[in-house]
Protein backbone atom coordinates (compact mmCIF):
# COMPACT_ATOMS: atom_id res chain seq x y z
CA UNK A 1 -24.73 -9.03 8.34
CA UNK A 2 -23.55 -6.05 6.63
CA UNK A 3 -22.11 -4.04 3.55
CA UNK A 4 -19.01 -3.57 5.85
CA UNK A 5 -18.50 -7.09 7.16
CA UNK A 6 -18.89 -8.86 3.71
CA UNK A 7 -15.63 -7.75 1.76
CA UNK A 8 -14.69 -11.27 -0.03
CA UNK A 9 -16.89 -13.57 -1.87
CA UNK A 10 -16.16 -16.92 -2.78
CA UNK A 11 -18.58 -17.80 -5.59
CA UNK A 12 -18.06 -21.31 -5.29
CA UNK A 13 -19.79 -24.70 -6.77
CA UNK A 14 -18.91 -27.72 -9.39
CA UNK A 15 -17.20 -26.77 -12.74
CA UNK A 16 -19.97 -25.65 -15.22
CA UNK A 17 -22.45 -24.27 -12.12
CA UNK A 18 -22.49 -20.76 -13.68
CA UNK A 19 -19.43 -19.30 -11.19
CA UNK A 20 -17.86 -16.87 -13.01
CA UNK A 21 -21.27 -15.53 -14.67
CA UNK A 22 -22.75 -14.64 -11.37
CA UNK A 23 -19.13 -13.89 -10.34
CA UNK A 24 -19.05 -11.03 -13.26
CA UNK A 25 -22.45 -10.18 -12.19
CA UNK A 26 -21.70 -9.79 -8.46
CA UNK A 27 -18.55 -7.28 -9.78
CA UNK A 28 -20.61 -5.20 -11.95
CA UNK A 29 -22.96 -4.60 -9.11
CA UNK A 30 -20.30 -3.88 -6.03
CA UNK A 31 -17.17 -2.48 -8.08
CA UNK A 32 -15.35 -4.94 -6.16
CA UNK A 33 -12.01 -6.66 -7.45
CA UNK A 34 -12.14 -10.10 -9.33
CA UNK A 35 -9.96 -12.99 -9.30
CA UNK A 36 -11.02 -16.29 -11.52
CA UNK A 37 -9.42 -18.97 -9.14
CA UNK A 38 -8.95 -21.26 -11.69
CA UNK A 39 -6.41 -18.42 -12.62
CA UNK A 40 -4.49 -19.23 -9.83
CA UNK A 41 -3.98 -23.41 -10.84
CA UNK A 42 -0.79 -24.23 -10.76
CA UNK A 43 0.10 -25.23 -14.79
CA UNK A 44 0.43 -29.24 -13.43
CA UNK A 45 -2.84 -29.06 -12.15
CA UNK A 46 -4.67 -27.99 -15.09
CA UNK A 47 -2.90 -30.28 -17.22
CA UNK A 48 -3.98 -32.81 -15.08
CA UNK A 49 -7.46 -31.63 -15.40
CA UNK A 50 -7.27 -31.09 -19.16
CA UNK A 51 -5.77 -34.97 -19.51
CA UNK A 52 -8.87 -36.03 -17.51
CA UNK A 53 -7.46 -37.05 -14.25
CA UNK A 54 -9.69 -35.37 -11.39
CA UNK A 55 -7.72 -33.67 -8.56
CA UNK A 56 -6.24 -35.06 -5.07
CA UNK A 57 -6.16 -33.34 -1.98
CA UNK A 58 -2.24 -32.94 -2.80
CA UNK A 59 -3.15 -31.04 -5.82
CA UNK A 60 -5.66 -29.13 -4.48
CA UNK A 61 -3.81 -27.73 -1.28
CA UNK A 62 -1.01 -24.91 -2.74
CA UNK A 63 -3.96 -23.70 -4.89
CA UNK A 64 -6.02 -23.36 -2.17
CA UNK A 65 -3.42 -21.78 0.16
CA UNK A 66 -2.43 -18.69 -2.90
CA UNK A 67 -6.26 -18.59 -3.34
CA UNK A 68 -6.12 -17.65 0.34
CA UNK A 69 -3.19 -15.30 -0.17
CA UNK A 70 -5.14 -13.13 -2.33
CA UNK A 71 -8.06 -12.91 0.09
CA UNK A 72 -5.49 -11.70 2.17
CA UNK A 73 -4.04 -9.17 0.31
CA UNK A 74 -7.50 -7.68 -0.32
CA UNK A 75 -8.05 -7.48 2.78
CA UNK A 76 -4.78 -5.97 3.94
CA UNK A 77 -5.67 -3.18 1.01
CA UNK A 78 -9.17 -2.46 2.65
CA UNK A 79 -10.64 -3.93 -0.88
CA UNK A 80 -14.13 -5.60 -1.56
CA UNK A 81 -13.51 -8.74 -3.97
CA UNK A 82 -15.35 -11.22 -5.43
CA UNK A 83 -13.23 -14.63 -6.49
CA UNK A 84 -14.38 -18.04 -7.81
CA UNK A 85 -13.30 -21.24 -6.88
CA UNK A 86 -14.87 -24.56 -6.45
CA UNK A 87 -14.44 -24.68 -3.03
CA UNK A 88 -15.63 -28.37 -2.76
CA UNK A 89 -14.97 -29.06 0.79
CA UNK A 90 -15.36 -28.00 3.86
CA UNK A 91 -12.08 -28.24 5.08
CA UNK A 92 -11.48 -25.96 1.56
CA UNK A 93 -13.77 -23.66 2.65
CA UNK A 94 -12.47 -23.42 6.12
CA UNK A 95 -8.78 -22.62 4.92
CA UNK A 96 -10.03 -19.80 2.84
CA UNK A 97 -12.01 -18.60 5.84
CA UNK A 98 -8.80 -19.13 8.30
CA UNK A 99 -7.84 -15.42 9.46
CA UNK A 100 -10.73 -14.11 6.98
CA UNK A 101 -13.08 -12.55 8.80
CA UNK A 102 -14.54 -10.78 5.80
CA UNK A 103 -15.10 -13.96 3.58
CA UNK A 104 -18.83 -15.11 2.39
CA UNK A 105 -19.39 -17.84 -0.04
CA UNK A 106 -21.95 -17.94 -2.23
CA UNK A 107 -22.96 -21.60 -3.37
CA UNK A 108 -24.34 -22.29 -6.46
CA UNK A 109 -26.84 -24.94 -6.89
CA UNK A 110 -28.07 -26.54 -10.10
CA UNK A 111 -29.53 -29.59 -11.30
CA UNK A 112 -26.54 -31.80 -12.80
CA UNK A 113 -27.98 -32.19 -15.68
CA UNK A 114 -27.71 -28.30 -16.74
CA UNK A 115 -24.24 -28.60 -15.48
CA UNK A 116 -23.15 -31.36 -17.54
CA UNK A 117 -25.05 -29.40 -20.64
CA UNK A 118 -23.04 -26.45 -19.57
CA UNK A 119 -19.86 -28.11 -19.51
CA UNK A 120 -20.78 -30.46 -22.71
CA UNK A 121 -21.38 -27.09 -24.71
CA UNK A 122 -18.33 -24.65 -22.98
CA UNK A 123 -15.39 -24.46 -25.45
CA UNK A 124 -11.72 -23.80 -24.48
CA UNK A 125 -11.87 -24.52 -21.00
CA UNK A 126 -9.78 -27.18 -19.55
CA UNK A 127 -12.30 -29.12 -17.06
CA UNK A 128 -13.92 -31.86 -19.25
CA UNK A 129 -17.23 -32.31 -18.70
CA UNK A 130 -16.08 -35.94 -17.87
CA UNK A 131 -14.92 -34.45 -14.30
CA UNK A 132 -18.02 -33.42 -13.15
CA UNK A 133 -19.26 -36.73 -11.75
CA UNK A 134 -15.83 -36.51 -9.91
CA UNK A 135 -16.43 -33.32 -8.67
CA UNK A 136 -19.86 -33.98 -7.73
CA UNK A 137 -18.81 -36.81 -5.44
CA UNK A 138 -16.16 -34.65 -3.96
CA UNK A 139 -18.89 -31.55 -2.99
CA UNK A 140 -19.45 -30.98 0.65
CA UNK A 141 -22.56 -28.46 0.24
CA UNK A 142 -22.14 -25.65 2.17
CA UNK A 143 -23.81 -25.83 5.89
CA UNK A 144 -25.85 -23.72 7.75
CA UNK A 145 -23.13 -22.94 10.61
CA UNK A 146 -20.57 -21.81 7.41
CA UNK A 147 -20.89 -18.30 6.56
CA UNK A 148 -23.13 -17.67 3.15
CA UNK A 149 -25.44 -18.22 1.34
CA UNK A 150 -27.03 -21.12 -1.24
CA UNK A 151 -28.08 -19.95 -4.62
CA UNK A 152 -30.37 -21.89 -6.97
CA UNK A 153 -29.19 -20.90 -10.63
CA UNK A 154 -32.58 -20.26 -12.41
CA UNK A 155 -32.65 -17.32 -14.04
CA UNK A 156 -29.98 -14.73 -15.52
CA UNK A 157 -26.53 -14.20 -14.18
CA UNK A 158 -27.71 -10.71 -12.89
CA UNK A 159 -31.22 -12.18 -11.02
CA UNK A 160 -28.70 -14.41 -9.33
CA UNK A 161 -26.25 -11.74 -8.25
CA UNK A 162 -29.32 -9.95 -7.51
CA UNK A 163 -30.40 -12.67 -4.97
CA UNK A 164 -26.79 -13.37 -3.40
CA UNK A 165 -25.92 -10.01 -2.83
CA UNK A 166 -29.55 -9.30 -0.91
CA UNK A 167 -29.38 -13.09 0.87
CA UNK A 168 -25.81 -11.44 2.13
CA UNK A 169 -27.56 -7.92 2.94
CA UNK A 170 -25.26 -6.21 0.12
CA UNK A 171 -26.06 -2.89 -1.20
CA UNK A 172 -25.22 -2.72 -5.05
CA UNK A 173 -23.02 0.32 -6.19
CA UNK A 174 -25.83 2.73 -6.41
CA UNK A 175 -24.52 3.96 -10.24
CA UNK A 176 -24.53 -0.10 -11.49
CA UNK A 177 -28.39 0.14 -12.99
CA UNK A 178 -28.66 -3.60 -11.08
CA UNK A 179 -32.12 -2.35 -10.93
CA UNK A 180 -32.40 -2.93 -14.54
CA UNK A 181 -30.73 -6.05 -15.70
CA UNK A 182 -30.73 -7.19 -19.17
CA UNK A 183 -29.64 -10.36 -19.12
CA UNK A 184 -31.77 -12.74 -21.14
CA UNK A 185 -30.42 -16.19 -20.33
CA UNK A 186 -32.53 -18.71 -17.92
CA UNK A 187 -29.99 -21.46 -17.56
CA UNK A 188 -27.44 -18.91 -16.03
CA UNK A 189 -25.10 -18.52 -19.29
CA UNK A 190 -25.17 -15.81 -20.99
């Protein structure tokens, strides 16, 4: 695979995995666009969230589909971009891929207990750490015949990045200093 065939990735995993650090990461090092999917919710659904009540497949579904959009329009703009979204399912996963040629996902893996610390200690957000056990039931890890790549998220943000964007064969902007990172963190926060 490469530079040119990977325009879009989907930095996807449970709420808490470390998404939109590497996600930040991954933007720094490319120059490509950014979109926080959870930016694209509909208000209902993060109520929903924020009351406690995990999401259905009906909830889930018109998020997924503007999600979509978006990769869409990047693509009809000639655009590298890097977006976040759970992306729990397969059949999730295969909707954003639908007519995508250019999508990649990048899954991030950690142990649950680092997520639920993650969530536990994140402040203003509207996924309650009680959700995670929902979400974790939910996950369909990505397989080996999906397109991407599986991330373990020890380290910083940026050694993370670093390792997606070479698992996907992705040169870094050349003017990003990703040779140098200076990210401190080992649980993937920063």
């Amino acid at each position: 695979m490469s530079d040119s065939t990977v325009r879009t990735v989907v930095v996807m995993g449970v709420s808490g995995v470390g998404k939109t650090s590497v996600a930040a990461e991954l933007v720094r090092r490319t120059g490509w666009v950014f979109v926080e999917g959870d930016d694209l919710h509909p208000e209902a659904n993060r109520a929903k969230m924020a009351a406690g009540h995990p999401l259905d497949d009906d909830d889930r579904w018109p998020w997924l589909r503007r999600i979509a959009a978006w990769i869409g329009e990047r693509e009809a703009a000639g655009t590298g971009a890097v977006l976040t979204c759970s992306a729990l399912k397969r059949s999730y996963r295969d909707l954003l891929r639908d007519g995508h040629p250019s999508v990649r996902f990048v899954h991030l893996l950690a142990p649950e207990p680092l997520i639920s610390e993650r969530l536990t200690a994140r402040r203003g957000h509207y996924m309650p750490a009680s959700l995670l056990g929902s979400q974790l039931a939910t996950l369909e890890p990505l397989q080996d015949d999906e397109p991407g790549v599986r991330v373990e998220t020890t380290g910083s943000p940026g050694d993370v990045a670093a390792r997606a964007l070479a698992a996907l064969d992705v040169d870094p902007r050349p003017d990003t200093g990703a040779d140098t990172d200076t990210d401190t963190a080992e649980d993937g926060t920063r």
